[in-house]
N, C-alpha and C. Protein backbone atom coordinates (compact mmCIF):
# COMPACT_ATOMS: atom_id res chain seq x y z
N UNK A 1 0.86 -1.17 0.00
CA UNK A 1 0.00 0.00 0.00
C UNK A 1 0.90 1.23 0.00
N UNK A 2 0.30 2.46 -1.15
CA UNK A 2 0.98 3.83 -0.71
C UNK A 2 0.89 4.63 -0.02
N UNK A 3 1.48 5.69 0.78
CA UNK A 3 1.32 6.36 1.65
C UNK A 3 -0.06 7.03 1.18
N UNK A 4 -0.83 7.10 0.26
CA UNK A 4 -1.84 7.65 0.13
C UNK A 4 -2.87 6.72 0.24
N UNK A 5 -3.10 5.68 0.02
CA UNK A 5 -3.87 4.52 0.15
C UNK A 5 -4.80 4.56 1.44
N UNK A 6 -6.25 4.84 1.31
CA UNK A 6 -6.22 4.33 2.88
C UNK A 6 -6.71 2.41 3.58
N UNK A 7 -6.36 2.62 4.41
CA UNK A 7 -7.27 1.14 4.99
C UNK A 7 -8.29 1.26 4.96
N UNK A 8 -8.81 0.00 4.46
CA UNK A 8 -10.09 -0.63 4.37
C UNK A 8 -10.01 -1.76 5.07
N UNK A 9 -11.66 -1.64 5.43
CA UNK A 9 -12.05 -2.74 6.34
C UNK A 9 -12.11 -4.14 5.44
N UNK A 10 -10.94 -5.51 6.12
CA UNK A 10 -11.39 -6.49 5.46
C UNK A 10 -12.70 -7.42 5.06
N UNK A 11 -13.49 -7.23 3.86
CA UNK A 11 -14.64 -7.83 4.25
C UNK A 11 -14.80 -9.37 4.76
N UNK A 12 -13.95 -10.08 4.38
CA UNK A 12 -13.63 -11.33 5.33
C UNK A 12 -14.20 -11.25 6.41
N UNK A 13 -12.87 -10.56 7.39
CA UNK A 13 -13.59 -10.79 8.50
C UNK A 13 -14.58 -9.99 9.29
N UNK A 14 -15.75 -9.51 8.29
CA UNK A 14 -16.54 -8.71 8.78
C UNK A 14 -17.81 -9.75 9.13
N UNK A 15 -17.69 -11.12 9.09
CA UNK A 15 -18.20 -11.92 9.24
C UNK A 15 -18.10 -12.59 10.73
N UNK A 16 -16.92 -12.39 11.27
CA UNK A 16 -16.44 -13.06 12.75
C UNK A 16 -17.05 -11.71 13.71
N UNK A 17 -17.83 -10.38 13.29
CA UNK A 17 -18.13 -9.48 13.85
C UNK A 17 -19.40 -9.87 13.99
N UNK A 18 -19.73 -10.35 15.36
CA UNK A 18 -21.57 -9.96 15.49
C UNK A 18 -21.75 -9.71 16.84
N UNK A 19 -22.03 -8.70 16.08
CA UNK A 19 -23.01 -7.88 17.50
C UNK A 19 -23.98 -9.17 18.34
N UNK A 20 -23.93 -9.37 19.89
CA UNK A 20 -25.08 -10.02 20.30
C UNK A 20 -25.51 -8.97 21.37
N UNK A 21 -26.53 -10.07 22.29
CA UNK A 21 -27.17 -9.15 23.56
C UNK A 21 -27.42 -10.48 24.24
N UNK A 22 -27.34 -9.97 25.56
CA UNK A 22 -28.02 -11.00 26.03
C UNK A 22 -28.99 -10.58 27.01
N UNK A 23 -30.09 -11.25 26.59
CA UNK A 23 -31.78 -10.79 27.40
C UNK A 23 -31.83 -11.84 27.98
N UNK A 24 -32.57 -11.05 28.93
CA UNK A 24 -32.74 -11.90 30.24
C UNK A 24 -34.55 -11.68 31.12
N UNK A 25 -34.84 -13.01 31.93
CA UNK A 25 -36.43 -12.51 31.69
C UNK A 25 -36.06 -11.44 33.00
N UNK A 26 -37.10 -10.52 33.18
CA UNK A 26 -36.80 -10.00 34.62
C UNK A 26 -37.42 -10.49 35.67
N UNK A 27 -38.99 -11.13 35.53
CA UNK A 27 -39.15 -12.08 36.62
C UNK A 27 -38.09 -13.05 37.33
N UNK A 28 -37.43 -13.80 36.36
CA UNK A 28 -36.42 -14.86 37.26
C UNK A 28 -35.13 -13.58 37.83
N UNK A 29 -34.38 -12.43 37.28
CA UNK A 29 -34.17 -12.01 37.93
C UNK A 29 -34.59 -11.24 38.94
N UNK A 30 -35.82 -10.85 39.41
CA UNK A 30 -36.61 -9.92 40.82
C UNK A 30 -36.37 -11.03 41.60
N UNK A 31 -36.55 -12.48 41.07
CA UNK A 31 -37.00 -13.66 41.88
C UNK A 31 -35.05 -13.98 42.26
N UNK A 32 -33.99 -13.44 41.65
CA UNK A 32 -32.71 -13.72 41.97
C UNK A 32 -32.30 -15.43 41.61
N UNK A 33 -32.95 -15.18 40.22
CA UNK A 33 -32.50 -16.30 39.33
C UNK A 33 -32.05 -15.84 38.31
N UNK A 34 -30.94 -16.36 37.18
CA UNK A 34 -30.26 -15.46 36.20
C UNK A 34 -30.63 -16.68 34.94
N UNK A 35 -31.81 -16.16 34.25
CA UNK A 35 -32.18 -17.05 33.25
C UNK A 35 -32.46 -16.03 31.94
N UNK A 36 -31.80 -16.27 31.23
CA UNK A 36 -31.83 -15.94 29.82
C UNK A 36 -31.03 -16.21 28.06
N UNK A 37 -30.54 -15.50 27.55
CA UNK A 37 -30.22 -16.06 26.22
C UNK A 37 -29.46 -15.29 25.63
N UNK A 38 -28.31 -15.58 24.64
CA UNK A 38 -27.28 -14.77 23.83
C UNK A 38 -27.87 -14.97 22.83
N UNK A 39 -28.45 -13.85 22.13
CA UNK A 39 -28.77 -13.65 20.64
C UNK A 39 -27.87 -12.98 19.75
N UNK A 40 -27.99 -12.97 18.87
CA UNK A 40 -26.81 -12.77 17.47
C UNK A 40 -28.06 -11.55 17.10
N UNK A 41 -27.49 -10.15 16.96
CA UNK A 41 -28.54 -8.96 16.99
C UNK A 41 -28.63 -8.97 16.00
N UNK A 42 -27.91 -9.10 14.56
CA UNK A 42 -27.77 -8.87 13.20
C UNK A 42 -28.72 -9.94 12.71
N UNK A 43 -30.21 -9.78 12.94
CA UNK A 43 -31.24 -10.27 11.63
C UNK A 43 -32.27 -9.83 12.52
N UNK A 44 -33.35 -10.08 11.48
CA UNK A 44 -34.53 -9.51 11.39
C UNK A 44 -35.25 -9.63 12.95
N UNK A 45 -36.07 -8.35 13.18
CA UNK A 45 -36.67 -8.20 14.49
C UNK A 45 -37.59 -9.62 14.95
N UNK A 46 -38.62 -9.65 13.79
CA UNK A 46 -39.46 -10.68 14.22
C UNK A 46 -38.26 -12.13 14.48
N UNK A 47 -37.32 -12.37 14.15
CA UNK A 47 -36.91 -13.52 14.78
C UNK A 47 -35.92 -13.19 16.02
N UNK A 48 -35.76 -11.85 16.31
CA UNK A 48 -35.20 -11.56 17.58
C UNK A 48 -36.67 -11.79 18.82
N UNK A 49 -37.38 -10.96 18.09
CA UNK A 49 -38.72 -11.43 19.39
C UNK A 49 -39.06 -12.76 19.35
N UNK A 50 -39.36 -13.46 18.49
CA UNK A 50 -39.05 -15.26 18.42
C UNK A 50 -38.51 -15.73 19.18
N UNK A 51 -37.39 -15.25 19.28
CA UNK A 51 -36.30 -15.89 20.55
C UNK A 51 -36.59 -15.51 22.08
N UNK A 52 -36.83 -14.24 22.14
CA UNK A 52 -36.60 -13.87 23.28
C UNK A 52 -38.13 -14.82 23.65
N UNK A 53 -39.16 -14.30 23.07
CA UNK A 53 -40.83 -15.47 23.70
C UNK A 53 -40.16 -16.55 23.66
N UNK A 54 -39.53 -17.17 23.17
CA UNK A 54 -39.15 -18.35 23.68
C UNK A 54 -38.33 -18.70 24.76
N UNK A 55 -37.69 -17.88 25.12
CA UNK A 55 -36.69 -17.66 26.19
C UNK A 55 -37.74 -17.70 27.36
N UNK A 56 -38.39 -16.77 27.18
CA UNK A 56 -39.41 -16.30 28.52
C UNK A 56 -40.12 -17.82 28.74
N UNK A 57 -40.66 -18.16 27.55
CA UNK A 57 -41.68 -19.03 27.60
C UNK A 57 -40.89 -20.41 28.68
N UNK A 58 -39.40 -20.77 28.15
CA UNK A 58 -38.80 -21.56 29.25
C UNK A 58 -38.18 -21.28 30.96
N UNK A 59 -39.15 -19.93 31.19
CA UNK A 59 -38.97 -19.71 32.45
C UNK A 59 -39.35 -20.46 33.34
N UNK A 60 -38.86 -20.52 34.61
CA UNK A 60 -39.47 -21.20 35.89
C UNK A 60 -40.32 -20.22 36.60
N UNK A 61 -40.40 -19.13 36.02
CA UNK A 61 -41.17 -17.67 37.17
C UNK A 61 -42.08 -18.35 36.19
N UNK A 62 -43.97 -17.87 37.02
CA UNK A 62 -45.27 -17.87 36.56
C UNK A 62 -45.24 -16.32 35.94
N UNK A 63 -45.48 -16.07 34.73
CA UNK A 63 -45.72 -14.72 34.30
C UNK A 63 -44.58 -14.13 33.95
N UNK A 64 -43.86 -14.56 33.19
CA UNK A 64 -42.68 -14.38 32.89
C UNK A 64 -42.82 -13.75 31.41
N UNK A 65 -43.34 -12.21 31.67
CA UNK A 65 -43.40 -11.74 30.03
C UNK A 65 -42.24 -10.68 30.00
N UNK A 66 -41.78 -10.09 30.80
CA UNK A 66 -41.03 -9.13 30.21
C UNK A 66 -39.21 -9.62 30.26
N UNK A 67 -38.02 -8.86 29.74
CA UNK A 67 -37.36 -8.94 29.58
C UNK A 67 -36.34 -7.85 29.41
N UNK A 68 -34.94 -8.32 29.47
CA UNK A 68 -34.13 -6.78 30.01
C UNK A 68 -32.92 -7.61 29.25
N UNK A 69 -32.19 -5.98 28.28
CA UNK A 69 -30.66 -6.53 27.68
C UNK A 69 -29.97 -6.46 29.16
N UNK A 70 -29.46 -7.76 29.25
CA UNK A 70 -28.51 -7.32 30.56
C UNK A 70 -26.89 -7.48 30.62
N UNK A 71 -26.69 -7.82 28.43
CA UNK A 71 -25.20 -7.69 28.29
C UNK A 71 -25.50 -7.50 27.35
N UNK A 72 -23.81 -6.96 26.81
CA UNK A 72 -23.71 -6.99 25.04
C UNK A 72 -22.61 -7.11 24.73
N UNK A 73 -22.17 -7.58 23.52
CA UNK A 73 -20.75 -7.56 22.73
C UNK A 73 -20.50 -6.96 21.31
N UNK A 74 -19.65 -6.88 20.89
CA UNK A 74 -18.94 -6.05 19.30
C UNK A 74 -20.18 -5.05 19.01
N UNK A 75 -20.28 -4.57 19.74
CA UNK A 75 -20.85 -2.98 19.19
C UNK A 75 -20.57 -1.69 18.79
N UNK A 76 -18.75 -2.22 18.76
CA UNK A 76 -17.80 -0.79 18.73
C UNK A 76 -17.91 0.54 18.60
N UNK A 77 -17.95 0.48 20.25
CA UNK A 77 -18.32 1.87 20.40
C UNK A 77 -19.79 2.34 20.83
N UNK A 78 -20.91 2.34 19.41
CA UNK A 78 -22.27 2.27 20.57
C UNK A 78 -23.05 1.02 21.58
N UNK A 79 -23.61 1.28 22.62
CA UNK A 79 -24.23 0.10 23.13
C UNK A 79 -25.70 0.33 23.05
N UNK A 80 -25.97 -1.04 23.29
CA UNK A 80 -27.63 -0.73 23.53
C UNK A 80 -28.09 -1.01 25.09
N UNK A 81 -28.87 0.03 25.44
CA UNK A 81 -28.98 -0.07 27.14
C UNK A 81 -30.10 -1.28 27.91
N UNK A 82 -30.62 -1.10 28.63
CA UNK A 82 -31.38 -2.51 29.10
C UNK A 82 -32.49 -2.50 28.40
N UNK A 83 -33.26 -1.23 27.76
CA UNK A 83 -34.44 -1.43 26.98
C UNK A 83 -34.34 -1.05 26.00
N UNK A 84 -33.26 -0.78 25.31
CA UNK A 84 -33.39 -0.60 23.29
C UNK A 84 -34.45 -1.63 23.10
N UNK A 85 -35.17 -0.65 21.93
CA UNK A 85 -35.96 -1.33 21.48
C UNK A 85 -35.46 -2.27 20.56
N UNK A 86 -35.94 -3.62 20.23
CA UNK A 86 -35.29 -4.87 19.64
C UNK A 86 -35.46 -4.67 18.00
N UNK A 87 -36.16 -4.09 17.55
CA UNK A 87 -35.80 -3.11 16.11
C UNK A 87 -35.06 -2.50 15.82
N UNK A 88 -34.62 -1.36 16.83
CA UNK A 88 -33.14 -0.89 17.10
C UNK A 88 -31.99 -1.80 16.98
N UNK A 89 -32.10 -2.78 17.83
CA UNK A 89 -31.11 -3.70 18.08
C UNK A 89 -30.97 -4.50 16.47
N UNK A 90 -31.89 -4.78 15.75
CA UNK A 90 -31.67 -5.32 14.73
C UNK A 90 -31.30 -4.57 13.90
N UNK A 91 -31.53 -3.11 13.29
CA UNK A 91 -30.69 -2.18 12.48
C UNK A 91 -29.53 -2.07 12.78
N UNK A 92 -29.29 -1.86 14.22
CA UNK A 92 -27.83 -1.69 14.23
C UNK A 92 -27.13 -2.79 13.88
N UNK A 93 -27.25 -4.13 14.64
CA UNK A 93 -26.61 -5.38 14.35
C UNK A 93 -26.55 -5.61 12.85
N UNK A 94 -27.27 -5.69 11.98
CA UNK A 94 -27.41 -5.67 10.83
C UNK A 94 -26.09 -4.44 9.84
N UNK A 95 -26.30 -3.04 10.69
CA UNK A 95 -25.27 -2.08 9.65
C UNK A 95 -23.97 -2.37 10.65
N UNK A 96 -23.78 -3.62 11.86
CA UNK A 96 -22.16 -3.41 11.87
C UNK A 96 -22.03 -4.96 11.26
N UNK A 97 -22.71 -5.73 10.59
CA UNK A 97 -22.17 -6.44 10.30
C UNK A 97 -21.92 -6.23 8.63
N UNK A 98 -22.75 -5.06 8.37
CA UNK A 98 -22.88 -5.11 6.66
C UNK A 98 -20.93 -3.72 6.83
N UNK A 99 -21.09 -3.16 7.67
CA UNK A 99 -19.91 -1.88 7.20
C UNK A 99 -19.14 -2.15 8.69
N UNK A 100 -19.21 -3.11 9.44
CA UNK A 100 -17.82 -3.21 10.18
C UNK A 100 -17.99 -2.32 11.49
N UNK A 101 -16.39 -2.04 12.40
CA UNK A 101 -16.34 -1.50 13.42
C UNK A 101 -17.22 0.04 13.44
N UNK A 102 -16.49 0.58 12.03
CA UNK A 102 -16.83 2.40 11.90
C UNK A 102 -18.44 2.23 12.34
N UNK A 103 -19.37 1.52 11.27
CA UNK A 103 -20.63 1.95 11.69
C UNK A 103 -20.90 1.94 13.41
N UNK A 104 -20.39 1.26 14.00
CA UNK A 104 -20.73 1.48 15.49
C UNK A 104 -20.28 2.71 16.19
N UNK A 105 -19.09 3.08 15.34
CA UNK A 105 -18.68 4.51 16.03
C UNK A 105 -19.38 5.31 15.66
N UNK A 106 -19.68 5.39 14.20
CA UNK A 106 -21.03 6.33 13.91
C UNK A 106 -22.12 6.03 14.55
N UNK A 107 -22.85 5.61 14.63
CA UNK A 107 -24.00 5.38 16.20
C UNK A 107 -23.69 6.15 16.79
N UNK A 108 -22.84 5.80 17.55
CA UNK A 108 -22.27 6.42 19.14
C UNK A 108 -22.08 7.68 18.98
N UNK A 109 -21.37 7.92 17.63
CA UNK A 109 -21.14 9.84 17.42
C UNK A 109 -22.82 10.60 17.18
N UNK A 110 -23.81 10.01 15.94
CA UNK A 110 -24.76 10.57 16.33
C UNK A 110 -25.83 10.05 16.59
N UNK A 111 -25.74 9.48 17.66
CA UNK A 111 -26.74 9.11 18.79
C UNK A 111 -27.92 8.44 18.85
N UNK A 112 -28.21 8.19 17.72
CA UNK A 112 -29.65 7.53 17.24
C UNK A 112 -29.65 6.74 16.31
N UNK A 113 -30.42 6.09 15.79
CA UNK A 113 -30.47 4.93 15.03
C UNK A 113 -32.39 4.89 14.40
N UNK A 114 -32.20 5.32 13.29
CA UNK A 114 -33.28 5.51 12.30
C UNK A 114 -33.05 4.44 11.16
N UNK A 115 -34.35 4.73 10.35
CA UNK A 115 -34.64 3.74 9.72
C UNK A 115 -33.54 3.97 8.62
N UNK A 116 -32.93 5.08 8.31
CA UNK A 116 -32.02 5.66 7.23
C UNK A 116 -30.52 5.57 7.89
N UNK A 117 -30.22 4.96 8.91
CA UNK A 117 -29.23 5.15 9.44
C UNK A 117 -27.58 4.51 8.77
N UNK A 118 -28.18 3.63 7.81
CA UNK A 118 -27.37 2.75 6.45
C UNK A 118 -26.69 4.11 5.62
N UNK A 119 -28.04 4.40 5.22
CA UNK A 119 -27.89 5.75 4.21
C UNK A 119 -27.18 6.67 4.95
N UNK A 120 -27.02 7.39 5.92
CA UNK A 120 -26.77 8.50 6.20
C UNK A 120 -24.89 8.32 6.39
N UNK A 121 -24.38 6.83 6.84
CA UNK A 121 -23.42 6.54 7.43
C UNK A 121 -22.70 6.32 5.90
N UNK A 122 -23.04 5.69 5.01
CA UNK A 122 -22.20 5.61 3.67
C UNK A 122 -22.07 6.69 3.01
N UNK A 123 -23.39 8.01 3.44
CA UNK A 123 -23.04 9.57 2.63
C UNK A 123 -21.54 10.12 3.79
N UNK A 124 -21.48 9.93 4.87
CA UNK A 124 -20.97 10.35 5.85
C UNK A 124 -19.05 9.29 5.89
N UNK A 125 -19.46 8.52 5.61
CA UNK A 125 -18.10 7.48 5.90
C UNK A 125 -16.93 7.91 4.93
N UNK A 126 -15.74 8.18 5.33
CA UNK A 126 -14.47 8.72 4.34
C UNK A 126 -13.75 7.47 4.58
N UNK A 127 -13.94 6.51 5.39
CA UNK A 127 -12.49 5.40 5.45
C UNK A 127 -11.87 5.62 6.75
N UNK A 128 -11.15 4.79 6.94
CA UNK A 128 -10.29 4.32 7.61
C UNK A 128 -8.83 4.73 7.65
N UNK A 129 -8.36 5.98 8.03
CA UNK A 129 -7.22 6.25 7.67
C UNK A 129 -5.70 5.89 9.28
N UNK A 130 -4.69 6.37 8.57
CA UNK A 130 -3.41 5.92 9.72
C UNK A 130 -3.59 7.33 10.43
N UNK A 131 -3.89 8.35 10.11
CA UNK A 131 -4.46 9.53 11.08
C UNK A 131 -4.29 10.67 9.74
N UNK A 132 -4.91 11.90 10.65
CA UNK A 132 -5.91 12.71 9.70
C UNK A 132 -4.67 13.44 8.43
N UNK A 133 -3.19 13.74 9.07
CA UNK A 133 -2.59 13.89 8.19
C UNK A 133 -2.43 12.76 6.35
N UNK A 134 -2.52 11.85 7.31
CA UNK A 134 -2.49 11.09 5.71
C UNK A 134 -3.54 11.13 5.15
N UNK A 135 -4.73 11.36 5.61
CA UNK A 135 -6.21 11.48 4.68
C UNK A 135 -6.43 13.01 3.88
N UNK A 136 -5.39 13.63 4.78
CA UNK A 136 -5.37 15.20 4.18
C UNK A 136 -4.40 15.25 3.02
N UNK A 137 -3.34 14.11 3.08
CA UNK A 137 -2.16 14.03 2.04
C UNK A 137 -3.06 13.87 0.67
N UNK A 138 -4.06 12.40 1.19
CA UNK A 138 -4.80 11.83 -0.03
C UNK A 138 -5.69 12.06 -0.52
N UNK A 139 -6.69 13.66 0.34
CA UNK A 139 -7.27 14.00 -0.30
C UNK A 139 -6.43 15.41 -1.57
N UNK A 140 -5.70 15.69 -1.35
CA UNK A 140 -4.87 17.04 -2.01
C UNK A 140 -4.33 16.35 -3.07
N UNK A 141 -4.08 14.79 -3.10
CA UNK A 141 -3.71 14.41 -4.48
C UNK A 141 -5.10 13.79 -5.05
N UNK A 142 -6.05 13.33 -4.41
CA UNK A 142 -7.55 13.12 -5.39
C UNK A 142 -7.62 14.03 -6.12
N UNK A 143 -7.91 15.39 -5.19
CA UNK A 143 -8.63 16.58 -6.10
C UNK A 143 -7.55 17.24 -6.99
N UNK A 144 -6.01 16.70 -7.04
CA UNK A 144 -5.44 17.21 -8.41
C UNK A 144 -4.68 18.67 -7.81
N UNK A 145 -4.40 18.75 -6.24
CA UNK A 145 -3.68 20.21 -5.78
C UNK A 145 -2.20 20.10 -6.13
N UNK A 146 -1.88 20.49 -7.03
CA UNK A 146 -0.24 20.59 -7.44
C UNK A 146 0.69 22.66 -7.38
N UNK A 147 1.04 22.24 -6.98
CA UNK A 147 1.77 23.83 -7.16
C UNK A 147 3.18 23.93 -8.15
N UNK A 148 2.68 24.83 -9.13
CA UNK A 148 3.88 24.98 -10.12
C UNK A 148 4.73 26.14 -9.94
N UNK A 149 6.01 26.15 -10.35
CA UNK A 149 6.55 27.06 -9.55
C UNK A 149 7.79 27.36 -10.54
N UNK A 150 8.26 28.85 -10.48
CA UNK A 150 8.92 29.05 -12.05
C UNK A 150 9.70 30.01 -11.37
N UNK A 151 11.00 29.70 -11.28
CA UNK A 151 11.68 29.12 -12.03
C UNK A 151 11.44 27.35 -11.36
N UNK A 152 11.56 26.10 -11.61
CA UNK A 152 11.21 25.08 -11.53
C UNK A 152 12.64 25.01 -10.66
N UNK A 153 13.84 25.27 -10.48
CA UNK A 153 14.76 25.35 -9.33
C UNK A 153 14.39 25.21 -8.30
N UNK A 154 13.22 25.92 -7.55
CA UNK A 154 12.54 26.15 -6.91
C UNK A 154 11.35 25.91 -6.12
N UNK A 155 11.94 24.47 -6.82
CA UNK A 155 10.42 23.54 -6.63
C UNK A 155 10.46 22.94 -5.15
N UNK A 156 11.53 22.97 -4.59
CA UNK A 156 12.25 21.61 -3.41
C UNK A 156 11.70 23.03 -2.51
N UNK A 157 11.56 24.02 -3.11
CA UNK A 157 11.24 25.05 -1.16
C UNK A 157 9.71 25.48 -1.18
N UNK A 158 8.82 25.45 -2.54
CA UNK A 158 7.51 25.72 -2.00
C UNK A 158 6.85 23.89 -1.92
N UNK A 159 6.14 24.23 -0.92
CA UNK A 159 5.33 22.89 -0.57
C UNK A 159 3.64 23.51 -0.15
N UNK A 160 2.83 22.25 -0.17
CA UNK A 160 1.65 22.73 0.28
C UNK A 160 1.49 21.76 1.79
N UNK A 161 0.65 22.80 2.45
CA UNK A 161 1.10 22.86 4.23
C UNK A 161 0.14 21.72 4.15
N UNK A 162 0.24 20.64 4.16
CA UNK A 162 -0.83 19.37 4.63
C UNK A 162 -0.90 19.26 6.37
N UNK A 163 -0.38 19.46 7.22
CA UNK A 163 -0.37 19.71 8.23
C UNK A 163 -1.03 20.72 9.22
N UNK A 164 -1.73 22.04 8.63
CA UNK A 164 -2.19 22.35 8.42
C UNK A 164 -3.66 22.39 8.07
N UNK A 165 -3.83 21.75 6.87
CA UNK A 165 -4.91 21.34 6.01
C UNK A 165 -5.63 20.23 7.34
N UNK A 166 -5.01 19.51 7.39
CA UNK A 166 -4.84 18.18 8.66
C UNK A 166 -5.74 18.93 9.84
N UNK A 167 -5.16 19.91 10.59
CA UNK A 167 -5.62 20.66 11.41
C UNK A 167 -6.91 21.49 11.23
N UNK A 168 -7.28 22.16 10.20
CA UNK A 168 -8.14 22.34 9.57
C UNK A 168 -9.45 21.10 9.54
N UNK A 169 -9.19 20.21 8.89
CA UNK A 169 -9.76 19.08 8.61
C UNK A 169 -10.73 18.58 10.12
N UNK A 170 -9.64 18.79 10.94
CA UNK A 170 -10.23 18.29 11.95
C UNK A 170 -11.41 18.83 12.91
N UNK A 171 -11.55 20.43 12.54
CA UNK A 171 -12.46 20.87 12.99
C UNK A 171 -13.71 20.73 12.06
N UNK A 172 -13.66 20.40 11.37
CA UNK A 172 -14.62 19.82 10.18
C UNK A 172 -15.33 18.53 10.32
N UNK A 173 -14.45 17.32 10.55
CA UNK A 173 -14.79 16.18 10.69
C UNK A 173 -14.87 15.67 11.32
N UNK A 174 -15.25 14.35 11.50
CA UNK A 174 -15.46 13.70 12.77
C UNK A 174 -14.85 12.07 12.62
N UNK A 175 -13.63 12.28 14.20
CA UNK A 175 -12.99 11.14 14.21
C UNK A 175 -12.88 10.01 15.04
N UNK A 176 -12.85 8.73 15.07
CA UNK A 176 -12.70 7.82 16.59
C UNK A 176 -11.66 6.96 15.68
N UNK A 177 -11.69 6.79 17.18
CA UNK A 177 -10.37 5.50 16.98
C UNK A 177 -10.12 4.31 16.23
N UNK A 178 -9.81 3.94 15.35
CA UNK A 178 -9.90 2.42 14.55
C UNK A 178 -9.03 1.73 15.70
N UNK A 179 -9.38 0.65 15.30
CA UNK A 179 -8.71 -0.73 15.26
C UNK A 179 -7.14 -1.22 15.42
N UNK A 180 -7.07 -0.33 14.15
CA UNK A 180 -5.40 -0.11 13.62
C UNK A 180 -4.67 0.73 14.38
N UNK A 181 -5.22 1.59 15.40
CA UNK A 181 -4.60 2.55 15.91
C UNK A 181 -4.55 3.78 15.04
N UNK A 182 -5.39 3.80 14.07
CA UNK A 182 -6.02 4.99 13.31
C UNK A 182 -6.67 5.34 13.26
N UNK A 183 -8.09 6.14 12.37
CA UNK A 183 -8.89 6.63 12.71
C UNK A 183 -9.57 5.76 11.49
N UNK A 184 -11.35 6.46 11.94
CA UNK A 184 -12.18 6.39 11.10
C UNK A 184 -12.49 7.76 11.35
N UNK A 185 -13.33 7.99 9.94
CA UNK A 185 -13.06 9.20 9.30
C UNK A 185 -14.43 9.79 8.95
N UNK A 186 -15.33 10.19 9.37
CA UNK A 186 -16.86 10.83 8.68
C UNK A 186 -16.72 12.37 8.92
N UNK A 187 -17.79 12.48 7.46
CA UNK A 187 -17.83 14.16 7.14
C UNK A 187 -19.36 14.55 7.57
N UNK A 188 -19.87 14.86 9.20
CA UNK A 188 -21.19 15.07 9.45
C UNK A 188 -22.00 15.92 8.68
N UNK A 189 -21.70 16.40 7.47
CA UNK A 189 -22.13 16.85 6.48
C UNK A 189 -22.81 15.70 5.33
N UNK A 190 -22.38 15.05 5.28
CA UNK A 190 -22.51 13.74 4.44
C UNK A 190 -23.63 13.00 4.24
């Protein structure tokens, strides 16, 4: 890869990523019994509520209808609290398994989770970069920024300030931490 290149998420292993939860009924816990189930959040609601009535339904409490997330895993970055709604839970599970760690940081950056929340994160998503200077390097050679300079002697002392630009950039965009020890990269404009 070139210094301009950025990282991308391998889609491989965007497959060993799933979001779960684990619900639990709350009757057997009031009653200080710990009975419930690890679901895989990434598919459709009606077979998340499937599970969980079935979960309940193998309670030992009489009246065992309600239920509470009382863990979670690979949500990088956003969580879902004891009562996300389980529609929620399935959009999200669903966009970190379709776009990886970033979509969870996007969650977490803006805060909600709508029915467009796919859409808004792929207008919004720039990549995965080694930090904001190199995304500022690679955007100044996308858009074609060259400086010509005459007498051409003279070329080795003007430069364009990417460092700068970098700094700039950053009050603009919005960054969290990758994986790599780099960033992910969205333009809340996007």
């Amino acid at each position: 890869m070139n210094e301009y290149e950025h990282q991308t998420y391998d889609r491989d292993s965007k497959a060993t990523i799933r979001p779960r939860i684990y619900v639990a009924s709350v009757a057997d816990y009031n009653n200080g019994h710990l009975h419930g189930k690890w679901l895989d959040a990434a598919q459709p609601v009606e077979d998340l509520n499937d599970q969980v009535n079935a979960m309940l339904r193998t309670s030992t409490q009489p009246n065992a209808e309600e239920y509470a997330i009382h863990d979670h895993e690979g949500w990088h970055g956003w969580t879902p609290n004891e009562y996300t709604a389980l529609g929620t839970i399935a959009r999200a599970g669903a966009g970190l398994v379709e776009h990886g760690p970033a979509f969870g940081h996007w969650l977490h950056y803006t805060g909600e989770i709508t029915d467009d929340a796919t859409e808004r994160f792929e207008g919004a998503y720039l990549g995965e970069w080694t930090s904001m200077l190199d995304y500022a390097e690679h955007l100044t050679e996308d858009i074609g920024v060259s400086i010509q300079v005459d007498p051409e002697s003279w070329s080795h002392y003007v430069h364009f300030d990417h460092q700068t630009l970098a700094r700039d950039l950053e009050v603009e965009l919005h960054a969290a931490d990758s994986r790599i020890g780099g960033i992910f990269l969205f333009d809340p404009t996007g």
